[in-house]
Protein backbone atom coordinates (compact mmCIF):
# COMPACT_ATOMS: atom_id res chain seq x y z
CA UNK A 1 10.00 -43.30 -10.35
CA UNK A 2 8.16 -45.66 -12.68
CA UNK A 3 6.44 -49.14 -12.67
CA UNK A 4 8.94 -51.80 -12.57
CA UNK A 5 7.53 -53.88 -14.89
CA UNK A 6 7.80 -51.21 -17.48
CA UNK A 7 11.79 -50.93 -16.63
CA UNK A 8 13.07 -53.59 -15.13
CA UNK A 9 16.87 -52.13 -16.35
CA UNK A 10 16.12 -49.14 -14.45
CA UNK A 11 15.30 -50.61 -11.07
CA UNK A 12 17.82 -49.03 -8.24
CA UNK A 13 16.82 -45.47 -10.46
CA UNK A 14 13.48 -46.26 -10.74
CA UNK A 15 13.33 -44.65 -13.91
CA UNK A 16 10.65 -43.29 -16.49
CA UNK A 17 8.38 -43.68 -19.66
CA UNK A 18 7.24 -41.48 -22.10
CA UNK A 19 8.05 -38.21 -24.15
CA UNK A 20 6.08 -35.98 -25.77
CA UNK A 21 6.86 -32.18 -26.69
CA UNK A 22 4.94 -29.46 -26.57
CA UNK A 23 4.80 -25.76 -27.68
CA UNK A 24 2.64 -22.63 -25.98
CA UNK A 25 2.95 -19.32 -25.87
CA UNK A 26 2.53 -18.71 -21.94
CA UNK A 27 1.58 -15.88 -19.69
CA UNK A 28 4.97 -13.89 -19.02
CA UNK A 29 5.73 -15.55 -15.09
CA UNK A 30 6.28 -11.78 -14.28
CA UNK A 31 2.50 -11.19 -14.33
CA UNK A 32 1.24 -13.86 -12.51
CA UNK A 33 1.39 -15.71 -8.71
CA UNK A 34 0.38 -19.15 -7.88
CA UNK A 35 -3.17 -19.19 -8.21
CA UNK A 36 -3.01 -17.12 -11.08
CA UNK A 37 -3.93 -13.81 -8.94
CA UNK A 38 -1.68 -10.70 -11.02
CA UNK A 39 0.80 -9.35 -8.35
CA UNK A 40 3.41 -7.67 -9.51
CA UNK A 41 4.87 -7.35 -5.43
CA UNK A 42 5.42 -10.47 -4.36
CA UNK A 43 8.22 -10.88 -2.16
CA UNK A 44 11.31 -12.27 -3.48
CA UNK A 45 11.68 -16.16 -2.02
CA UNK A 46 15.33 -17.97 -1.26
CA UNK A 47 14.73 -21.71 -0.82
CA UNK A 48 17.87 -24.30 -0.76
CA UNK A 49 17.33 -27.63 -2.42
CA UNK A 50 18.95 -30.81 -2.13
CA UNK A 51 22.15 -29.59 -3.44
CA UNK A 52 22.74 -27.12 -0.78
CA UNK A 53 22.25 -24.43 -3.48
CA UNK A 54 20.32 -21.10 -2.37
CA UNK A 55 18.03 -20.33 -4.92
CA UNK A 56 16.25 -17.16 -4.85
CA UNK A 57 13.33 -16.15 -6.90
CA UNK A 58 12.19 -12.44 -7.24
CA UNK A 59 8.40 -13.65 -6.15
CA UNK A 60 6.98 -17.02 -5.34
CA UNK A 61 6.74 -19.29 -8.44
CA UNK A 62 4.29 -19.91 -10.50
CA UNK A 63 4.56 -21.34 -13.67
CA UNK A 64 6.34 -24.69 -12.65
CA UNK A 65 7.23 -27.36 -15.25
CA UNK A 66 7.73 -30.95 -12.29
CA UNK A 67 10.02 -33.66 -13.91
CA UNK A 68 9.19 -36.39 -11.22
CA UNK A 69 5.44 -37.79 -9.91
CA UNK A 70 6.41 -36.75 -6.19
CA UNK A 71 6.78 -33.45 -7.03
CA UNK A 72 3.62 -33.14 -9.92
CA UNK A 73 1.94 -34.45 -6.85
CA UNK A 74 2.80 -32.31 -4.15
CA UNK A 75 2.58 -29.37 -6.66
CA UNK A 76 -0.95 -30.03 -7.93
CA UNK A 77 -2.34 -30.64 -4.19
CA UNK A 78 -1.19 -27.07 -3.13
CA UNK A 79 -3.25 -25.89 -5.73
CA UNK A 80 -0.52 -25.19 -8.16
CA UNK A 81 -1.12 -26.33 -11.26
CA UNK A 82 2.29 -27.53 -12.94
CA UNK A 83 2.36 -26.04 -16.83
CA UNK A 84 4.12 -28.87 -17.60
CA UNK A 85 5.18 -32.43 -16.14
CA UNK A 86 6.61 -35.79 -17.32
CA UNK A 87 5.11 -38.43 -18.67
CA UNK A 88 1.93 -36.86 -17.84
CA UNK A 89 0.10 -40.49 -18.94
CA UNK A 90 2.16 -42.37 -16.14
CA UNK A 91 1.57 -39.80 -14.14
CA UNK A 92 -2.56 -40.61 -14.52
CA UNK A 93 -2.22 -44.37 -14.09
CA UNK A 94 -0.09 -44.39 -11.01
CA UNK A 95 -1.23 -41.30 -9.11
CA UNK A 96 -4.54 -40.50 -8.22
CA UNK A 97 -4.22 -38.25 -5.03
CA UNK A 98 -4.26 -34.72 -7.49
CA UNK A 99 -5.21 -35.48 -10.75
CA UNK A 100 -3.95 -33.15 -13.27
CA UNK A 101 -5.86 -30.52 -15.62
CA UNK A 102 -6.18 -31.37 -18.66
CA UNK A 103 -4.14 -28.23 -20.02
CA UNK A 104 -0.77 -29.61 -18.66
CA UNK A 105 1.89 -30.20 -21.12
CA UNK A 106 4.10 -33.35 -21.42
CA UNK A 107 7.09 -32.36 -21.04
CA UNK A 108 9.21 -35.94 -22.05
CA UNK A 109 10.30 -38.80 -20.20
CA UNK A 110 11.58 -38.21 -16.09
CA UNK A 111 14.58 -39.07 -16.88
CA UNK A 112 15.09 -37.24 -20.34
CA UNK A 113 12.86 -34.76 -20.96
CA UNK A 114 12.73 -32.40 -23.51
CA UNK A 115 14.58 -29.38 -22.59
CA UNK A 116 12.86 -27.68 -26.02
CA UNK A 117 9.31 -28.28 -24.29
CA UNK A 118 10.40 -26.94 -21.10
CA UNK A 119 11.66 -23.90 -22.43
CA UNK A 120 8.38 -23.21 -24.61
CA UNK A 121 6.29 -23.25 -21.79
CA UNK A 122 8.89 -20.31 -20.39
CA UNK A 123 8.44 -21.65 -16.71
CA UNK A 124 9.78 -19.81 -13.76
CA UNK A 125 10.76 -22.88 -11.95
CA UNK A 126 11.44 -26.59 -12.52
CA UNK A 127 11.42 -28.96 -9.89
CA UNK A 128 13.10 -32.70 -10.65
CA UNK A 129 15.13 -35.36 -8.98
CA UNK A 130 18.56 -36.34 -10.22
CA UNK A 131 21.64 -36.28 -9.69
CA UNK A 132 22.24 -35.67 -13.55
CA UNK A 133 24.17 -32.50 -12.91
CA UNK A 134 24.22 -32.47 -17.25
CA UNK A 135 20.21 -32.17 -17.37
CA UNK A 136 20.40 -29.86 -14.52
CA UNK A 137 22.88 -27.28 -16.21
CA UNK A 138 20.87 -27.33 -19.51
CA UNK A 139 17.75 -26.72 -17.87
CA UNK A 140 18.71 -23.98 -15.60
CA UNK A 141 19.22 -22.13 -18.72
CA UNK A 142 15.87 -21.90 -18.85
CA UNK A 143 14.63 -21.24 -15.26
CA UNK A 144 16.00 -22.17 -11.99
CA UNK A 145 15.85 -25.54 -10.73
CA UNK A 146 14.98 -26.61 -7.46
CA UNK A 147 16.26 -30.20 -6.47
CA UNK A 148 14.86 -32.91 -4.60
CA UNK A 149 16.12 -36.13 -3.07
CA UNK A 150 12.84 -37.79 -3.51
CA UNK A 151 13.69 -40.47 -0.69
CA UNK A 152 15.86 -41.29 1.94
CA UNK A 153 16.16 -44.48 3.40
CA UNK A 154 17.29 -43.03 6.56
CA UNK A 155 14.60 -40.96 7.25
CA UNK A 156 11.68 -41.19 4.57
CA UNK A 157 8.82 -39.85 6.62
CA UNK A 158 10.30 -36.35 7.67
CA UNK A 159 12.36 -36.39 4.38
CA UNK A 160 8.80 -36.09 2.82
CA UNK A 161 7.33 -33.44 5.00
CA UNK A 162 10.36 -31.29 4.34
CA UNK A 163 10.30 -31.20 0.73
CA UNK A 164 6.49 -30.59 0.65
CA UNK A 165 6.97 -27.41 2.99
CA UNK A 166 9.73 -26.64 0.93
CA UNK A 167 8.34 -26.91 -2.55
CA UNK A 168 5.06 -24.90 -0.90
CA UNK A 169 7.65 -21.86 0.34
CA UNK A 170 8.80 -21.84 -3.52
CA UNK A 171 5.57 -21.52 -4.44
CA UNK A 172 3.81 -19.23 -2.38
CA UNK A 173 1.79 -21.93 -0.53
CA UNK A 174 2.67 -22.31 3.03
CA UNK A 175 -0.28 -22.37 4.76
CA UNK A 176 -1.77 -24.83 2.10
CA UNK A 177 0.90 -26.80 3.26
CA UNK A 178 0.45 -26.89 7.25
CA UNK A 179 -2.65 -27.41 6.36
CA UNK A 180 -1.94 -30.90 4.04
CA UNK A 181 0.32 -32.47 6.72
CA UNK A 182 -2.13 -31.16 9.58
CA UNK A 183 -4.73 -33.55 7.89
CA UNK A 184 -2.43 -36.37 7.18
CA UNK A 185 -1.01 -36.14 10.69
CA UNK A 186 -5.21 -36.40 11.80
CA UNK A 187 -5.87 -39.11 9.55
CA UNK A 188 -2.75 -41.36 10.57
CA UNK A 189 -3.55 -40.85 14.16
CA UNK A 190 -7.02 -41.43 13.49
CA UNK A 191 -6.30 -44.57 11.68
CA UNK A 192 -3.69 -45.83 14.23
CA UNK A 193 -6.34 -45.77 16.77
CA UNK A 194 -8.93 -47.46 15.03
CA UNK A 195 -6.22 -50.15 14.10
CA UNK A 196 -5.83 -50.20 18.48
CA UNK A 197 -9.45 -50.91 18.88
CA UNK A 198 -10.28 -53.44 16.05
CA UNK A 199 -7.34 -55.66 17.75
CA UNK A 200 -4.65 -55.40 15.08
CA UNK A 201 -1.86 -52.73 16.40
CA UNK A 202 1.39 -54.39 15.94
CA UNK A 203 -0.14 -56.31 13.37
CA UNK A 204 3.09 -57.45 11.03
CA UNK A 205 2.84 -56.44 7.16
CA UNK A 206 4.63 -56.54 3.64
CA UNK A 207 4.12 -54.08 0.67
CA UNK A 208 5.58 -55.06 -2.34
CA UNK A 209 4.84 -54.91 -6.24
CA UNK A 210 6.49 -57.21 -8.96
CA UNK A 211 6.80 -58.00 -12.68
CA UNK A 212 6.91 -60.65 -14.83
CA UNK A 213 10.20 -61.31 -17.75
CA UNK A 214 9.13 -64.15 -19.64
CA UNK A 215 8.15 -67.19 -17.23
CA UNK A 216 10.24 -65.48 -14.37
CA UNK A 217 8.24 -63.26 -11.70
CA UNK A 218 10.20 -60.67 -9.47
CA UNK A 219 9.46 -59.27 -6.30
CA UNK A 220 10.00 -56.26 -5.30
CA UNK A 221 9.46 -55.62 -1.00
CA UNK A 222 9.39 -52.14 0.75
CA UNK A 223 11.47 -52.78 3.41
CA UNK A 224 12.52 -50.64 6.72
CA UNK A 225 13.13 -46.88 5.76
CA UNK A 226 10.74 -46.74 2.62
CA UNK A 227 8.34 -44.02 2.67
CA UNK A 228 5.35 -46.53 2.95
CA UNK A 229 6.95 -48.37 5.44
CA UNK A 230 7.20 -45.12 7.58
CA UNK A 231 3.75 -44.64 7.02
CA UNK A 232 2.18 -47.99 8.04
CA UNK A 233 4.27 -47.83 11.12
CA UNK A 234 2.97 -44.41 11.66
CA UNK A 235 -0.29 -46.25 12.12
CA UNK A 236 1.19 -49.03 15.06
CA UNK A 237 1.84 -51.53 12.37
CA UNK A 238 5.47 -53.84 11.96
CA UNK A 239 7.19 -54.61 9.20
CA UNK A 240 7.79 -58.14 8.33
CA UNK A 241 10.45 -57.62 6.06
CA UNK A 242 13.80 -57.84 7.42
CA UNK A 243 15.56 -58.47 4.11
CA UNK A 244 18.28 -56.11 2.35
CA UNK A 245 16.79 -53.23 0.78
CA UNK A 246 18.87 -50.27 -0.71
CA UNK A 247 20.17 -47.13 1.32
CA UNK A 248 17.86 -44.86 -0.67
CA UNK A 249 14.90 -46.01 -1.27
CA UNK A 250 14.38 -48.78 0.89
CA UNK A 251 13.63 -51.70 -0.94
CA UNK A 252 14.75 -55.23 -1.73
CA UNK A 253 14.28 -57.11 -4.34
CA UNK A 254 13.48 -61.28 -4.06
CA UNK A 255 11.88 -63.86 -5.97
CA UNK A 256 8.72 -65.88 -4.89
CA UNK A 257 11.09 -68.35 -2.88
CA UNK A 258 12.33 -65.14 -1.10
CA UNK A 259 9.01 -64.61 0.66
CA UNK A 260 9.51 -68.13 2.32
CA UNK A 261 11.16 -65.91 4.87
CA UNK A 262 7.24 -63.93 6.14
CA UNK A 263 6.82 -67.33 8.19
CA UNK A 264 4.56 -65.55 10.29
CA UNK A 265 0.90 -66.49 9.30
CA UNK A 266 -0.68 -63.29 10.87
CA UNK A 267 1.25 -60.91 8.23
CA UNK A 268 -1.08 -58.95 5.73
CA UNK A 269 0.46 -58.80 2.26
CA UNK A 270 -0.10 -55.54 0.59
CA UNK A 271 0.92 -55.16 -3.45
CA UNK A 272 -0.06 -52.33 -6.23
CA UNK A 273 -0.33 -53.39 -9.50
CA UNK A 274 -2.08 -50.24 -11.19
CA UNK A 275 -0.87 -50.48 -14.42
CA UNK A 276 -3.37 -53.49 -15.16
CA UNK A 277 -0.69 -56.44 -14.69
CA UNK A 278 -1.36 -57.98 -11.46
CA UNK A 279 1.67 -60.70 -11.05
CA UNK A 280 0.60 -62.08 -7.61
CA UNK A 281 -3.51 -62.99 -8.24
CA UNK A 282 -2.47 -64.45 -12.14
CA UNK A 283 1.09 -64.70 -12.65
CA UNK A 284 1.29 -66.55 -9.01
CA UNK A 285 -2.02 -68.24 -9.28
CA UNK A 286 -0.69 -71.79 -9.66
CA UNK A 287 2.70 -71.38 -8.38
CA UNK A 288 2.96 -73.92 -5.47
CA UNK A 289 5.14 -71.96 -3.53
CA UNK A 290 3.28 -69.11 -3.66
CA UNK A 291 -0.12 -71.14 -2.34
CA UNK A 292 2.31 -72.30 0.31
CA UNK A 293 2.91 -69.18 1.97
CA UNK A 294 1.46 -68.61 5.55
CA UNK A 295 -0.85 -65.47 4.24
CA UNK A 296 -1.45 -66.68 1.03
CA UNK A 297 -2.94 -69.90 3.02
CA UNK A 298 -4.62 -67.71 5.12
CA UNK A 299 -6.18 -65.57 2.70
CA UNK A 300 -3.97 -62.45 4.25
CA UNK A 301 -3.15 -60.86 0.29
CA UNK A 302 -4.73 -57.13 -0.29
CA UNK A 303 -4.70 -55.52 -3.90
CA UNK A 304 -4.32 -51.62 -3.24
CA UNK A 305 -6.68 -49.60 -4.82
CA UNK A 306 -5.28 -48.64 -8.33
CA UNK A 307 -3.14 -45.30 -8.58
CA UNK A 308 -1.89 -45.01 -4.63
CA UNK A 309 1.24 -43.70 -5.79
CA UNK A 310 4.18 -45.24 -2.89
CA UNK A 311 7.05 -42.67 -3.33
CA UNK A 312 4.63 -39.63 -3.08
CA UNK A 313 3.90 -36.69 -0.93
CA UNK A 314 1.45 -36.19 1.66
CA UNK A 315 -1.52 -36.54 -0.23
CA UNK A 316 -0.68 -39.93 -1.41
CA UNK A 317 0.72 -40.67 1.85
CA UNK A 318 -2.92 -40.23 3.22
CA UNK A 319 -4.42 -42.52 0.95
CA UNK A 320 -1.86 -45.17 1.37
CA UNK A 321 -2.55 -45.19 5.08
CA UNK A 322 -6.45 -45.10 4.75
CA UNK A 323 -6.26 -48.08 2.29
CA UNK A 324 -4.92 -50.13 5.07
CA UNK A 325 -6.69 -49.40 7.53
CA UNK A 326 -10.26 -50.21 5.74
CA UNK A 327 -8.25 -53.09 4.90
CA UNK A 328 -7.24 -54.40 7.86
CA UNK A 329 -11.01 -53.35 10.25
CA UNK A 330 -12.38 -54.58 7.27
């Protein structure tokens, strides 16, 4: 998933950025486990991935090249290190719930990597969204590949715990994960009640980002069934958009006479912009329309912080929810 603004061709994909190769010679996966501990009797693991595909590894993985953020993310806050990733840059300016060490490789673009860098770094998994069955042949040459959905309109929020504790049971990192979605269950109930007692439960909201094409600005809106959606309802909120959004991701896209339809002055208008290019403070900063909204009027428009990344794991999840609510008992 990328920035729109970077892609706007690549919108119902949400597609990727950069490539980069990379050559190492790597510690033979046979002699290591995740957390680098030698084992050389590690259980074998069978996982089944969004394919319906068994795959079985002779002991958890760890040497794990991720070819989507979600993943790199969930990966990273287990305490698995990917070797490699994509677009590793992206990656830094858009997600900032587990950074990444310095010594992992770029592996390409999300949607074309380079197979040549993922087979240097002689992984023992990789872990990617698509439904590129090409890309997915070529690399399971290399290593098996585990595949994700990476969203589901239909069912977002347990979509996401799912693949985290499966990803973790790949890995070797199971209690790591009941562990991650223990604390993001505390914090969301923890946050839901302190939305209760400052007054705002049931408070309606919109998240959206946008871009800019020449003098035209487009909105994008998280609608019902998007993972951030899920969350902020997790927390007692409502979501004000009621527009058509897609069947897998959840979202619609409008223009700024679209979000006529939030009539509802008491709606809190979230946005991300982390990649520096903030369409609703400049691009809309004269735009009568715009000034005319209900929230805008009544100074109801949050920035997120930079790099809460909206189509992550649990870790991301956690800061998404925490933004809002020291936005919103601010």
């Amino acid at each position: 998933m990328l920035p729109l603004r970077t892609a706007l061709a690549a919108l119902a994909a949400i597609a990727a950025l950069s490539a980069c190769g990379t050559t190492e010679t790597p510690v033979p996966a046979a002699s290591s486990t995740p957390g680098g501990t030698a084992s050389a009797t590690a259980a074998p693991v069978t996982v089944t991935d969004a394919r319906g595909k068994p795959i079985t590894l002779e002991r958890p993985a760890s040497r794990v090249v991720s070819l989507e953020w979600g993943e790199t993310e969930m990966l990273a806050s287990l305490g698995v290190m990917p070797v490699g990733a994509a677009d590793t840059k992206g990656y830094a300016t858009w997600v900032t719930a587990a950074p990444l060490d310095a010594s992992v490789k770029d592996v390409g673009m999300r949607t074309e990597p380079s197979v040549d860098s993922i087979a240097a770094l002689q992984p023992d998994l990789v872990v990617m969204e698509t439904d590129d069955e090409g890309l997915v042949a070529q690399v399971e040459k290399i290593a098996p590949v585990l595949v994700f959905k990476g969203s589901d309109a239909t069912g977002n929020f347990q979509r996401m715990r799912e693949e985290f504790k499966l990803l973790a049971t790949a890995v070797g990192k199971t209690a790591e994960a009941d562990k991650a979605l223990s604390d993001f269950d505390a914090a969301l109930a923890d946050g839901k009640q302190k939305l209760a007692a400052a007054g705002v439960a049931g408070k309606p909201f919109a998240m959206a980002d946008g871009w800019k094409e020449g003098s035209t600005i487009s909105v994008r809106l998280f609608g019902k069934g998007a993972l951030v959606s899920d969350v902020a309802e997790g927390l007692g909120l409502k979501n004000a958009w009621s527009g058509k959004v897609d069947k897998v991701w959840g979202l619609g896209n409008t223009d700024v006479e679209g979000l006529t339809a939030l009539k509802d002055a008491e709606t809190r208008f979230f946005y991300s912009a982390s990649d520096g290019v903030d369409v609703f403070a400049d691009g809309l900063a004269s735009n009568a329309i715009w000034k005319s909204l209900p929230f805008v009027k009544k100074q109801g428009v949050t920035k997120l912080p930079d790099g809460i990344w909206t189509f992550g794991g649990p870790a991301s999840c956690k800061q998404y929810a925490e933004a809002l609510v020291k936005a919103l008992t601010a």
